[in-house]
C-alpha atoms as a PDB file:
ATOM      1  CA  UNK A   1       0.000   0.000   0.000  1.00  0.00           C
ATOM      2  CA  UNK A   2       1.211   3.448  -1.125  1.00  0.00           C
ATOM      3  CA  UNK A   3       0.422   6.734   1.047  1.00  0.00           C
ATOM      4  CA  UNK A   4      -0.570   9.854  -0.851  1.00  0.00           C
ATOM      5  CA  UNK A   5       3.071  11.319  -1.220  1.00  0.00           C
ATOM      6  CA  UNK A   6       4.501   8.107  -2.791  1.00  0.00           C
ATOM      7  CA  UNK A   7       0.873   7.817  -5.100  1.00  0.00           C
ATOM      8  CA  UNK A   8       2.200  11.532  -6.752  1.00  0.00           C
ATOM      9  CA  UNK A   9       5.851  10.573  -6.683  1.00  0.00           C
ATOM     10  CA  UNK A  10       4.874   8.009  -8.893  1.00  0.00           C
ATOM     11  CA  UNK A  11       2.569   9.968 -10.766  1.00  0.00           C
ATOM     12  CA  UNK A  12       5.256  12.910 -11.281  1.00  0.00           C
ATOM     13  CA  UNK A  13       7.935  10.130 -12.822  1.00  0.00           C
ATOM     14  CA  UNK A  14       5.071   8.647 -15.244  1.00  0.00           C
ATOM     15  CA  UNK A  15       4.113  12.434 -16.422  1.00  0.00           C
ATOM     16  CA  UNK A  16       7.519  13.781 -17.022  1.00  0.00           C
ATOM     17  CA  UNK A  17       8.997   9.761 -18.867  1.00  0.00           C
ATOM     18  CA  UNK A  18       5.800   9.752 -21.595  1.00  0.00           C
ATOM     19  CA  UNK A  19       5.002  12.619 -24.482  1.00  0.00           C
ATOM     20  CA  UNK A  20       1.398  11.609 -23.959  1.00  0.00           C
ATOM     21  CA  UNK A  21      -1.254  12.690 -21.948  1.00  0.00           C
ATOM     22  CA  UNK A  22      -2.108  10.610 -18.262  1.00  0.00           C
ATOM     23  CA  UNK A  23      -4.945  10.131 -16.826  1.00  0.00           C
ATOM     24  CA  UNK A  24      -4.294   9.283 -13.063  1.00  0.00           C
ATOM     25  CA  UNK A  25      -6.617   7.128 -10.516  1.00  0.00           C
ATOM     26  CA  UNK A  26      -6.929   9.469  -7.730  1.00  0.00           C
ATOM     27  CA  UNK A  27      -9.234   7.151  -5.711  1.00  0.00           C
ATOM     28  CA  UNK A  28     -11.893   8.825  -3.500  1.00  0.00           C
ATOM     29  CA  UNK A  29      -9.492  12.073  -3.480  1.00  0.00           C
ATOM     30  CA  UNK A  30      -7.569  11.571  -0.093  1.00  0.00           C
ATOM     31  CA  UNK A  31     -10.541  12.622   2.191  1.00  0.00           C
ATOM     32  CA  UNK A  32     -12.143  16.038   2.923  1.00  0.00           C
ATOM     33  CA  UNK A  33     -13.100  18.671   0.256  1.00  0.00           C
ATOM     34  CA  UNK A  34      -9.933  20.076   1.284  1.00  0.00           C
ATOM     35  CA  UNK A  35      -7.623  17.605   0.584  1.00  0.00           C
ATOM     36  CA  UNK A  36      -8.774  16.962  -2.778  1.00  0.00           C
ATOM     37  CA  UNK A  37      -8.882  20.612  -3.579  1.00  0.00           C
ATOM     38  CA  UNK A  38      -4.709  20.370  -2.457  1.00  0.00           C
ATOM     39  CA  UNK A  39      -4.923  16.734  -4.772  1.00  0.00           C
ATOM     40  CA  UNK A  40      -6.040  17.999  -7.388  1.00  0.00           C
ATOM     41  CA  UNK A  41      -3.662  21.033  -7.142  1.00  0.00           C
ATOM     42  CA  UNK A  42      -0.725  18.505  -6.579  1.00  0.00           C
ATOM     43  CA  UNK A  43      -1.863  16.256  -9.296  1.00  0.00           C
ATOM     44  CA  UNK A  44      -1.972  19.302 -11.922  1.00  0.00           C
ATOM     45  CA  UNK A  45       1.499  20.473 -10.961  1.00  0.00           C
ATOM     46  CA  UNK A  46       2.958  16.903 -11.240  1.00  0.00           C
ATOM     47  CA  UNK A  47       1.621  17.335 -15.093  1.00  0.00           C
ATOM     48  CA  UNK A  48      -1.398  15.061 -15.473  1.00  0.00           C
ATOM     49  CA  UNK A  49      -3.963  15.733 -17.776  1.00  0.00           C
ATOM     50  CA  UNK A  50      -6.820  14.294 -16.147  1.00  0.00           C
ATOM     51  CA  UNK A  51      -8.006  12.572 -12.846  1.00  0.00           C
ATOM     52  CA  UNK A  52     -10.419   9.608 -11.888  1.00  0.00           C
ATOM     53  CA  UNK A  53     -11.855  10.363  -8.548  1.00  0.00           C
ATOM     54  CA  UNK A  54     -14.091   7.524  -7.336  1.00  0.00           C
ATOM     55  CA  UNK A  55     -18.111   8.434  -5.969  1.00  0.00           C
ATOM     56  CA  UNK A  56     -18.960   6.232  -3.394  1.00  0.00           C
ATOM     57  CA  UNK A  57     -19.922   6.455   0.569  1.00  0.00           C
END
């Protein structure tokens, strides 16, 4: 199991290696409205295109 740091580590090194868009699976967005706000922010910067956030209680 990967915390959220090494989850956008990885995501940063996938970005910057490929000259094509990624998508990333950013599960159910690390927790509050807050922290996705900062994971989507953090996601962006680390140079994905898009995000999969999962919908479910």
């Amino acid at each position: 199991m990967l915390d959220y740091g090494q989850i956008l580590d990885q995501v940063r090194r996938i970005a910057h290696a490929v000259d094509v868009p990624v998508f990333a699976d950013a599960d159910m967005g690390y927790g509050t409205t807050a922290n996705v706000q900062r994971m989507v922010r953090d996601f962006e910067q680390a140079g994905v295109a898009g995000l999969f956030i999962e919908d479910r209680v």
